[in-house]
C-alpha atoms as a PDB file:
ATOM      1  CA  UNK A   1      25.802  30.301  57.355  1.00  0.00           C
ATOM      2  CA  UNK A   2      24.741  27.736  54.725  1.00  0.00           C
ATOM      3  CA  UNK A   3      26.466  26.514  52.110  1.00  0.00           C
ATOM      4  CA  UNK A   4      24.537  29.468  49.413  1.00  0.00           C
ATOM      5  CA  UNK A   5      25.784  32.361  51.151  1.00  0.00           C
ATOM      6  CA  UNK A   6      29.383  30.922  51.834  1.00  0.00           C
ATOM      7  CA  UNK A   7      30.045  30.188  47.766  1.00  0.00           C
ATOM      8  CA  UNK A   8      30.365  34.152  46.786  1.00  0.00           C
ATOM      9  CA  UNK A   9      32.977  34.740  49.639  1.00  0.00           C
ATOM     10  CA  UNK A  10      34.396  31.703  48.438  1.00  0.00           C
ATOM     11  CA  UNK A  11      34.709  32.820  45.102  1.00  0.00           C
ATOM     12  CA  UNK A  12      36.264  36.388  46.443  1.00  0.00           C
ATOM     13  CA  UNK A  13      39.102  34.658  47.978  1.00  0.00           C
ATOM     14  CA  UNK A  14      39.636  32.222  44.820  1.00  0.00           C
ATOM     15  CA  UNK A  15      39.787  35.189  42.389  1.00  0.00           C
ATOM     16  CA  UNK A  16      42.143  36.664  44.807  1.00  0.00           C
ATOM     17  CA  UNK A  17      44.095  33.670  44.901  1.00  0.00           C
ATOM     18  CA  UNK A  18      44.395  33.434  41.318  1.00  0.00           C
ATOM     19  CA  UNK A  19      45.498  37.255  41.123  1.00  0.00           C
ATOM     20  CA  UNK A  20      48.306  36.780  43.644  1.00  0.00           C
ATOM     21  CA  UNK A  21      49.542  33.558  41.742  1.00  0.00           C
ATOM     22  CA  UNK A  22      49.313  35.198  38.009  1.00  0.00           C
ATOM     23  CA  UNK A  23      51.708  38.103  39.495  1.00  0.00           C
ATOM     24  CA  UNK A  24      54.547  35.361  41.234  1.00  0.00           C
ATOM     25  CA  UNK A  25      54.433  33.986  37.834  1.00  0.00           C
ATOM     26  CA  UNK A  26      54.903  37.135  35.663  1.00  0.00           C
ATOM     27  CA  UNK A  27      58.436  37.829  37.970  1.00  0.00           C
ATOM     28  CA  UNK A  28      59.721  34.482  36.393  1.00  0.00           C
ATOM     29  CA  UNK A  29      58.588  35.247  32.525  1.00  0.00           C
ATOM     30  CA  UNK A  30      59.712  37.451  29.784  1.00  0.00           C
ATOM     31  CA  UNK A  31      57.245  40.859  29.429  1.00  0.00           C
ATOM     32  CA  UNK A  32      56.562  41.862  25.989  1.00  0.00           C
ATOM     33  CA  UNK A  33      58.686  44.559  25.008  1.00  0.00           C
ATOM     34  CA  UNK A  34      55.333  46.705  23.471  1.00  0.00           C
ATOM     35  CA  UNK A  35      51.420  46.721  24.219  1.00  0.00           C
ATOM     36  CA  UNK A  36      51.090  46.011  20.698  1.00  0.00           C
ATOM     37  CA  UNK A  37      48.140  43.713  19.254  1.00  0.00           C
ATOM     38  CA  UNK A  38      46.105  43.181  16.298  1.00  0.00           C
ATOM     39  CA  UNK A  39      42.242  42.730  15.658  1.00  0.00           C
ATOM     40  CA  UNK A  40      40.716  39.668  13.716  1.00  0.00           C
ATOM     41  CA  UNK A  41      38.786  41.707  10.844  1.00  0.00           C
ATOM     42  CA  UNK A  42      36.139  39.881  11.442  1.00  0.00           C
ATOM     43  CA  UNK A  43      33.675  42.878  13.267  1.00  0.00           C
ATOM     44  CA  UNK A  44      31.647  40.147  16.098  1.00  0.00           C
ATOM     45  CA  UNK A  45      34.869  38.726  17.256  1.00  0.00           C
ATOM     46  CA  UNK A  46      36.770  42.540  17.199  1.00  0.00           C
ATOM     47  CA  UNK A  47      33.887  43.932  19.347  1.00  0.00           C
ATOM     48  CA  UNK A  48      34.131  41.608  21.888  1.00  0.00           C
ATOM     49  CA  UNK A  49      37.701  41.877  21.699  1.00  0.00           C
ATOM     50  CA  UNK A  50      37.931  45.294  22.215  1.00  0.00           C
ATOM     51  CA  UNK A  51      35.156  45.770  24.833  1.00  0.00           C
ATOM     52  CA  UNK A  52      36.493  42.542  26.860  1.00  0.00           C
ATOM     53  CA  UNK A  53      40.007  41.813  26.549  1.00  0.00           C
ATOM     54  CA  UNK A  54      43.379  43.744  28.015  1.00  0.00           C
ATOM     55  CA  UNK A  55      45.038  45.408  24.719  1.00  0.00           C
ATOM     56  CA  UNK A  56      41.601  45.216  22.399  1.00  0.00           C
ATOM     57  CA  UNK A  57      42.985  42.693  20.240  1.00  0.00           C
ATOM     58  CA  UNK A  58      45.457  39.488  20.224  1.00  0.00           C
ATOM     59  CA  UNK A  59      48.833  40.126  21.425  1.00  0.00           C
ATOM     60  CA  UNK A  60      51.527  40.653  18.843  1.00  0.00           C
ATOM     61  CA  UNK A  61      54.189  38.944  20.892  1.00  0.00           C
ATOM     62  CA  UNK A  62      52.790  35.667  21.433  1.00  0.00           C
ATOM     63  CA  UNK A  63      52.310  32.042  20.038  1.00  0.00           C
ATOM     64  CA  UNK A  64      48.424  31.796  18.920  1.00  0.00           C
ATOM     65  CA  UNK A  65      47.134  28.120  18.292  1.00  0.00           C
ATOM     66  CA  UNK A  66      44.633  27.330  15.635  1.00  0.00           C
ATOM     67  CA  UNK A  67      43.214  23.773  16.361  1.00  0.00           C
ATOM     68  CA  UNK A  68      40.943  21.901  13.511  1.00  0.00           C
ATOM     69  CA  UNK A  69      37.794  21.026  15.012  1.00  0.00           C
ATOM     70  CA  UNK A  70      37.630  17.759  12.914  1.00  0.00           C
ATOM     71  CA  UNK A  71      40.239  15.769  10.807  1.00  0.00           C
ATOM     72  CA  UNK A  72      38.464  16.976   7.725  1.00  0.00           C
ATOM     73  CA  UNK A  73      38.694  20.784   9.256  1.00  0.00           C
ATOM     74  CA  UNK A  74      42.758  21.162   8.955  1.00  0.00           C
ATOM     75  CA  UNK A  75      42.440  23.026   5.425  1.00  0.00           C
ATOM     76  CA  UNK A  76      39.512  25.527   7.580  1.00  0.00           C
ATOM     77  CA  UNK A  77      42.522  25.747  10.144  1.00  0.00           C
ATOM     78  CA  UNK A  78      45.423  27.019   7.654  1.00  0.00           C
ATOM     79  CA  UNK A  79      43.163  29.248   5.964  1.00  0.00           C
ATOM     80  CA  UNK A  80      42.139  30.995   9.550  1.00  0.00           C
ATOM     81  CA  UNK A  81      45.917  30.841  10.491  1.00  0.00           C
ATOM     82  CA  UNK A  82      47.214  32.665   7.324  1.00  0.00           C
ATOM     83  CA  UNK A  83      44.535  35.061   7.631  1.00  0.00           C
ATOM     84  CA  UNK A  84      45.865  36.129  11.177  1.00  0.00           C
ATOM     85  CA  UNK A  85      49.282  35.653   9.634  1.00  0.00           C
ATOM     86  CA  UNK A  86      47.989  38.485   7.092  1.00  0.00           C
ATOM     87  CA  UNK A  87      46.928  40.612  10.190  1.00  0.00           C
ATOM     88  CA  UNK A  88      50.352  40.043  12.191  1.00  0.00           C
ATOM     89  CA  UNK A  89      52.648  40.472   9.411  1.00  0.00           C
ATOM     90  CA  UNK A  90      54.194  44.157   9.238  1.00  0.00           C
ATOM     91  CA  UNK A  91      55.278  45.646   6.416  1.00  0.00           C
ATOM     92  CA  UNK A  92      58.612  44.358   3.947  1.00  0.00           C
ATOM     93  CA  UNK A  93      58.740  41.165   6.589  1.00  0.00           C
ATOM     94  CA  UNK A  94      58.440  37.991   5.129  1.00  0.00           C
ATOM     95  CA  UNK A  95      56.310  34.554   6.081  1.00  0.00           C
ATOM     96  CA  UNK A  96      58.033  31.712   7.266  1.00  0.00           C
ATOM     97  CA  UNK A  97      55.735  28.982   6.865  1.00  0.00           C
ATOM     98  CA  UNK A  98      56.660  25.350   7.872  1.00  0.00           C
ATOM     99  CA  UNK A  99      54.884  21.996   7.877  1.00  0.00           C
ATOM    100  CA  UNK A 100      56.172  18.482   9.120  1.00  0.00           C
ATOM    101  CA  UNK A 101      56.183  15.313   6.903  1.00  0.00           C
ATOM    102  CA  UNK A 102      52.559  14.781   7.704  1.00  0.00           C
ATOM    103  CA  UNK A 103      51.076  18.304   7.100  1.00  0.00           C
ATOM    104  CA  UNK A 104      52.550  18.195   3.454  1.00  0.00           C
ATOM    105  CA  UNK A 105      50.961  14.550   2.838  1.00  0.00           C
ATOM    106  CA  UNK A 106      47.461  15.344   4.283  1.00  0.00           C
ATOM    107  CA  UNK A 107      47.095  18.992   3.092  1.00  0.00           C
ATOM    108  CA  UNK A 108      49.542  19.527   0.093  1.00  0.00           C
ATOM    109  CA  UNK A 109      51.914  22.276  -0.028  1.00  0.00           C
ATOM    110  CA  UNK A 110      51.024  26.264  -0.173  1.00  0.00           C
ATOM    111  CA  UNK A 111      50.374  27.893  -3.264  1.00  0.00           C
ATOM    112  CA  UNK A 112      52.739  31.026  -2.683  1.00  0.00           C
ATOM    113  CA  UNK A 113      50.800  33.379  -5.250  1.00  0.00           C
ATOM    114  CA  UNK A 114      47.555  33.217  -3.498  1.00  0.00           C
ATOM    115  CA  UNK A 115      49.183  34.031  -0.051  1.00  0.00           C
ATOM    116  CA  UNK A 116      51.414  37.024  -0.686  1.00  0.00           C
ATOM    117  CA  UNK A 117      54.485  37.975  -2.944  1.00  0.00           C
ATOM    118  CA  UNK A 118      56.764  34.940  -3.580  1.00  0.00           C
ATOM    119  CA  UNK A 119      59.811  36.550  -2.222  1.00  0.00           C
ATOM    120  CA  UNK A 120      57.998  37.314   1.377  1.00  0.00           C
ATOM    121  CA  UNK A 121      57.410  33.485   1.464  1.00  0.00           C
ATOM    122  CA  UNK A 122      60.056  31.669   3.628  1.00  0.00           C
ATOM    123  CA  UNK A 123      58.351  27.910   3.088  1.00  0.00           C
ATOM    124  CA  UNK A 124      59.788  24.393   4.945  1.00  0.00           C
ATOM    125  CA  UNK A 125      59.230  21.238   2.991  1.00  0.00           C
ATOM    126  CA  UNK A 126      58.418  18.154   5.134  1.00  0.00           C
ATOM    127  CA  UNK A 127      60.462  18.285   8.760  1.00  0.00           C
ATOM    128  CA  UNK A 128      60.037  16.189  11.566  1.00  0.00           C
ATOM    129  CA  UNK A 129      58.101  18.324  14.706  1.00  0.00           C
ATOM    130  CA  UNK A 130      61.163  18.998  16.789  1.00  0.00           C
ATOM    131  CA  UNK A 131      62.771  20.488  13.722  1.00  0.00           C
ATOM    132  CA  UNK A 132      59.964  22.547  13.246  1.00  0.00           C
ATOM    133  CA  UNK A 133      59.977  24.121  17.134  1.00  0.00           C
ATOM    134  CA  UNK A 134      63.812  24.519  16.314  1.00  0.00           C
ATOM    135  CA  UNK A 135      63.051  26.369  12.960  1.00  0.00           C
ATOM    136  CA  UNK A 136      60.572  28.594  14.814  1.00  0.00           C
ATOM    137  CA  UNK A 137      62.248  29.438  17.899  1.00  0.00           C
ATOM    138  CA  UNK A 138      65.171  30.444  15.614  1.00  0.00           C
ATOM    139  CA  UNK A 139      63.377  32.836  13.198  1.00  0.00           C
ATOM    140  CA  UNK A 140      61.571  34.380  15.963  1.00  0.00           C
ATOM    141  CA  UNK A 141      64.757  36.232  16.766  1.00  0.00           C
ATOM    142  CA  UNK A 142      65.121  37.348  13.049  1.00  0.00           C
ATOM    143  CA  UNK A 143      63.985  40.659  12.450  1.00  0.00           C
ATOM    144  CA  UNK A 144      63.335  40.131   8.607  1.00  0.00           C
ATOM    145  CA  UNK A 145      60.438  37.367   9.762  1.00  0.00           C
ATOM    146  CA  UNK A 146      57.167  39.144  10.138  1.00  0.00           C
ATOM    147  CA  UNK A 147      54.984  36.128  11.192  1.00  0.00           C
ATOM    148  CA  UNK A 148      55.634  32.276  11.345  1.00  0.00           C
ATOM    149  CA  UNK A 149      53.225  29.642  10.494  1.00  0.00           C
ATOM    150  CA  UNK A 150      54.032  25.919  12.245  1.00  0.00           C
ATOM    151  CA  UNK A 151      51.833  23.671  10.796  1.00  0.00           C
ATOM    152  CA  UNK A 152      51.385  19.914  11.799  1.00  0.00           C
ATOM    153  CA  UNK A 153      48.435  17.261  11.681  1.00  0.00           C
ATOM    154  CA  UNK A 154      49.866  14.316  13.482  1.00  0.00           C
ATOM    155  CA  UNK A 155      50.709  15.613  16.746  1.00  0.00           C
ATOM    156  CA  UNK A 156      51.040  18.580  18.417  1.00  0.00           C
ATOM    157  CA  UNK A 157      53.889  20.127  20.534  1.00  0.00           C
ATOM    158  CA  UNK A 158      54.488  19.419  24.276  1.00  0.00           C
ATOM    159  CA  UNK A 159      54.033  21.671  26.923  1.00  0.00           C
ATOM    160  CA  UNK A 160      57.609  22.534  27.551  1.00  0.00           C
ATOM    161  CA  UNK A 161      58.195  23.526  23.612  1.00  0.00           C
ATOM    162  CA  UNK A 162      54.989  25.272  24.095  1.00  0.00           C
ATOM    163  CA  UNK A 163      56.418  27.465  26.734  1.00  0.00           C
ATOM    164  CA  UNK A 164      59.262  28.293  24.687  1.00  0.00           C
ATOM    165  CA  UNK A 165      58.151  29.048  22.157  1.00  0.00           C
ATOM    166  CA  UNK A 166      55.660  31.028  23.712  1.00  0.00           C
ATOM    167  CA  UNK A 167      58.448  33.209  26.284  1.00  0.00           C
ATOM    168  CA  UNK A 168      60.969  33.664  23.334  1.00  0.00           C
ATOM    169  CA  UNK A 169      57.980  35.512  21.004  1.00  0.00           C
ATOM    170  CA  UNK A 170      56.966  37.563  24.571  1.00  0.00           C
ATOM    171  CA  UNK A 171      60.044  38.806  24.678  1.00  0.00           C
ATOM    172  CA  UNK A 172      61.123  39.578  21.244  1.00  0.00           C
ATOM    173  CA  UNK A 173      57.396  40.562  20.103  1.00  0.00           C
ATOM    174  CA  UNK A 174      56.819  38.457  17.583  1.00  0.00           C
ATOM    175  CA  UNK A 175      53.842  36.351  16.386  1.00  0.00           C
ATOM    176  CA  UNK A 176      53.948  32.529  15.828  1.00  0.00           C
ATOM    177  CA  UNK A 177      50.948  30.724  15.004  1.00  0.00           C
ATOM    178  CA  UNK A 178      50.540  26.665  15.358  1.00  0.00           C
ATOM    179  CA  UNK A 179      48.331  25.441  13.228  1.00  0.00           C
ATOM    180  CA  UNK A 180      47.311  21.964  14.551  1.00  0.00           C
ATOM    181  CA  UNK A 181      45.598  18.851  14.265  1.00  0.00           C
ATOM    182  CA  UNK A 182      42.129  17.964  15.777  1.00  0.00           C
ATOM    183  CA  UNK A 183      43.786  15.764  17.999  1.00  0.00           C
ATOM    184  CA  UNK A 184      45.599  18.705  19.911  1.00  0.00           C
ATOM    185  CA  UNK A 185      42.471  20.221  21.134  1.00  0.00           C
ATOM    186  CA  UNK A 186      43.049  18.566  24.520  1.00  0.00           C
ATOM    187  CA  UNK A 187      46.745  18.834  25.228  1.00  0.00           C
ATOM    188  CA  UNK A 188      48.572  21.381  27.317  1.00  0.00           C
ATOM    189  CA  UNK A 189      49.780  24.907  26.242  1.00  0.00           C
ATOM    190  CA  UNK A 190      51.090  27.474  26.764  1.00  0.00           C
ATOM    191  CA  UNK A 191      49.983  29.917  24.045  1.00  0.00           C
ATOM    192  CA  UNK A 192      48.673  33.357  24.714  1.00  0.00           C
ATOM    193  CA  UNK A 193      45.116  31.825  22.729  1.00  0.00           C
ATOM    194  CA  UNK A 194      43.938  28.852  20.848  1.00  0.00           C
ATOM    195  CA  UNK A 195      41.531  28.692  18.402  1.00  0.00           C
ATOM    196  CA  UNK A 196      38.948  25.798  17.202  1.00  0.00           C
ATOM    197  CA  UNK A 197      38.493  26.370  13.275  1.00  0.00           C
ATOM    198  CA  UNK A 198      34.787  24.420  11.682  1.00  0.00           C
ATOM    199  CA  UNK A 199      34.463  24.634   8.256  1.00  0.00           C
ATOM    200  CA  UNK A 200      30.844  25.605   7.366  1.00  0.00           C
ATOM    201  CA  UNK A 201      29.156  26.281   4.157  1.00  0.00           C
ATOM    202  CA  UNK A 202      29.587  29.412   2.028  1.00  0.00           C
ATOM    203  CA  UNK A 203      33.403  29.108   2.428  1.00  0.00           C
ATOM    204  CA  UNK A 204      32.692  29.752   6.333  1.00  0.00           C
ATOM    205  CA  UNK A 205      34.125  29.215   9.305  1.00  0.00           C
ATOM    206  CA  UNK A 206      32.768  28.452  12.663  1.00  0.00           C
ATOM    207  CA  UNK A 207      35.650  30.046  15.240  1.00  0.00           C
ATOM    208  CA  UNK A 208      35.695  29.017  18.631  1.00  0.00           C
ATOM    209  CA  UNK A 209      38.086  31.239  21.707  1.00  0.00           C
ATOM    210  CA  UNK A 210      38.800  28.402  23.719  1.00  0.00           C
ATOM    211  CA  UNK A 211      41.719  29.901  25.223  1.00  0.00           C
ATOM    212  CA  UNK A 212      42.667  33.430  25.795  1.00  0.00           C
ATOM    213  CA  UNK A 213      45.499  34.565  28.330  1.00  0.00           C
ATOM    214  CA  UNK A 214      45.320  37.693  28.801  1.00  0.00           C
ATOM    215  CA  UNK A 215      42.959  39.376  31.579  1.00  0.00           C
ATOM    216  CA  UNK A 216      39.335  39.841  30.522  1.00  0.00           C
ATOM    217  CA  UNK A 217      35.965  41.055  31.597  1.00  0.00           C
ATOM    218  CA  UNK A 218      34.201  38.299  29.938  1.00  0.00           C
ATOM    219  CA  UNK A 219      34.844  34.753  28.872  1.00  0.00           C
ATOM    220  CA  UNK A 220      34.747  34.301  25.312  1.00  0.00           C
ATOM    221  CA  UNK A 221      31.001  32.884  23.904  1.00  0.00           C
ATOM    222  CA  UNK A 222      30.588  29.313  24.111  1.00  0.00           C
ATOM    223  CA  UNK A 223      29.157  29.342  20.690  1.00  0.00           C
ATOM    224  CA  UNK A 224      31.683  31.062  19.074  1.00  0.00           C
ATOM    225  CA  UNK A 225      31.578  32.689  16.125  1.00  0.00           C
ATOM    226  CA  UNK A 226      30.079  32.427  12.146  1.00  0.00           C
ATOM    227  CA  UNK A 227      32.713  34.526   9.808  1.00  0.00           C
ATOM    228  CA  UNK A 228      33.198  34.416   6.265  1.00  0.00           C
ATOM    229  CA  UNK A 229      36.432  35.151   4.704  1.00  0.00           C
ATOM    230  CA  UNK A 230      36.020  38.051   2.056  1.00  0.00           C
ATOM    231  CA  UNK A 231      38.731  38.031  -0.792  1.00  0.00           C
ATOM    232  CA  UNK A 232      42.294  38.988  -0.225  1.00  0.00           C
ATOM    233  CA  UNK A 233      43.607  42.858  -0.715  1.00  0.00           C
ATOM    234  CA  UNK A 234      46.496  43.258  -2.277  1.00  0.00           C
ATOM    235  CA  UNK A 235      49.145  46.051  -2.671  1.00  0.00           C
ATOM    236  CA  UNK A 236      51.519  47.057  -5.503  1.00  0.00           C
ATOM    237  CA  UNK A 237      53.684  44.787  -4.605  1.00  0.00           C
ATOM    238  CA  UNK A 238      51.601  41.754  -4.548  1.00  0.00           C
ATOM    239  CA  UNK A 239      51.656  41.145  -1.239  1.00  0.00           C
ATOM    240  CA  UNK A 240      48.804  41.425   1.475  1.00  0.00           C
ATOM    241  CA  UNK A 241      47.927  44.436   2.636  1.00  0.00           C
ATOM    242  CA  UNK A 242      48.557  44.757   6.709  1.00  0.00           C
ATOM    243  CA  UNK A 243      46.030  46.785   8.932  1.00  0.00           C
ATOM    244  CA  UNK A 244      47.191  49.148  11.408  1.00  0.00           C
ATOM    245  CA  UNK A 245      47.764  47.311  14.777  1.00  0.00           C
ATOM    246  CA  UNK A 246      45.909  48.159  18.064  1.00  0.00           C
ATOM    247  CA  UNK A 247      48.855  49.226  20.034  1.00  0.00           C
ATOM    248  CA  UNK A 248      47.292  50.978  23.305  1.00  0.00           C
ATOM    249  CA  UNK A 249      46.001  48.533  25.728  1.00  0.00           C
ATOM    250  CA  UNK A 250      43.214  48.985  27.885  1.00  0.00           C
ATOM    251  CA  UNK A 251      43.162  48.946  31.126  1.00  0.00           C
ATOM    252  CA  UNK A 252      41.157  46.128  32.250  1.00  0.00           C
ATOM    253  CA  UNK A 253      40.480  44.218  35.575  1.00  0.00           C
ATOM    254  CA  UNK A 254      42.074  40.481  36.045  1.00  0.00           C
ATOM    255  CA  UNK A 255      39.029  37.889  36.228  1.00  0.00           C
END
């Protein structure tokens, strides 16, 4: 048997391997708590989603890291991150949105009245990054927090804050987004998916899935995706309005 016809049983028993070693690890980690998750808005990126991915959507109890694909893509990156923030947050939770000493100086603070109500806006001023994971990890347990928002440009978190950060939002089911640097595009994590954010012209982004934990048919598009950010909907309240969330998953076959 030549080396052609070996490489598909080869494949079988890698794919089996990688099965058998996903289910050891889920003994030792949290489980969410609900089969809740949310889609994107964006219609390309929620079809493949939904036809693809375990759960049709992004997992609600998770961290989710948006990477800018270019130093001069980190204001593309916050926008994409608050508009999953929009999509996470449930209704009467607030925002806790934090940046590190860096983030403010490169990208300025927030505006709160273009994001959402000022009194759903929990905002930290300038902290160094382990105060930030600290900050985070803590209002993950808080039920009044609806999302949280970690933002940083100079460096991004290591693997061990990753992970928990990542296990404490599994098991409380709870979104945290990381909004990062270009420069953490090739460092180790542990989030349920990361994002690469281009900005492109027409107020556009160029989104790229180049991470995604949970099982799927298909690997994301290498291409990504063109999507263009319509205006913000707002209720009575001023704040923005939250879509209903995907919570049935689907039942899907581990690749």
């Amino acid at each position: 048997m030549d080396d052609a016809e070996k490489r598909p049983q080869i494949n079988a028993l890698n794919r089996q391997k990688i099965v058998r070693l996903r289910k050891k690890i889920e003994r030792f980690e949290p489980l969410s708590q609900s089969a809740a998750h949310i889609t994107t808005g964006f219609d390309a990126i929620d079809t493949y989603l939904t036809a693809h991915v375990s759960g049709g959507g992004l997992a609600l109890g998770g961290v989710h890291e948006i990477i800018a694909a270019r130093t001069g893509d980190m204001a593309a990156a916050l926008g994409f991150a608050h508009h999953l923030a929009s999509r996470f947050r449930g209704a009467q939770t607030a925002l806790l949105y934090g940046q590190t000493h860096a983030g403010v100086r490169d990208t300025g603070q927030p505006y709160a009245p273009a994001l959402m109500s000022r009194d759903d806006l929990i905002y930290l001023d300038g902290v160094s990054l382990p105060e930030l994971m600290w900050a985070g990890e803590e209002a993950l347990s808080c039920d009044a927090i609806g999302c949280i928002i970690l933002a940083s440009t100079e460096e991004a978190p290591n693997f061990t804050f990753s992970r928990r950060l990542s296990m404490t939002a599994r098991s409380v089911d709870r979104p945290l987004i990381m909004a990062l640097g270009a420069s953490a595009a090739g460092t180790a994590s542990a989030a349920a998916s990361r994002w690469q954010v281009q900005a492109i012209a027409n107020n556009g982004w160029q989104l790229t899935l180049t991470r995604l934990r949970s099982s799927y048919r298909q690997t994301p598009p290498t291409q990504g995706w063109q999507v263009f950010a319509a205006a913000p909907q707002s209720d009575a309240d001023g704040g923005a309005k939250t879509p209903e969330i995907v919570a049935e998953p689907r039942q899907l076959a581990t690749n």
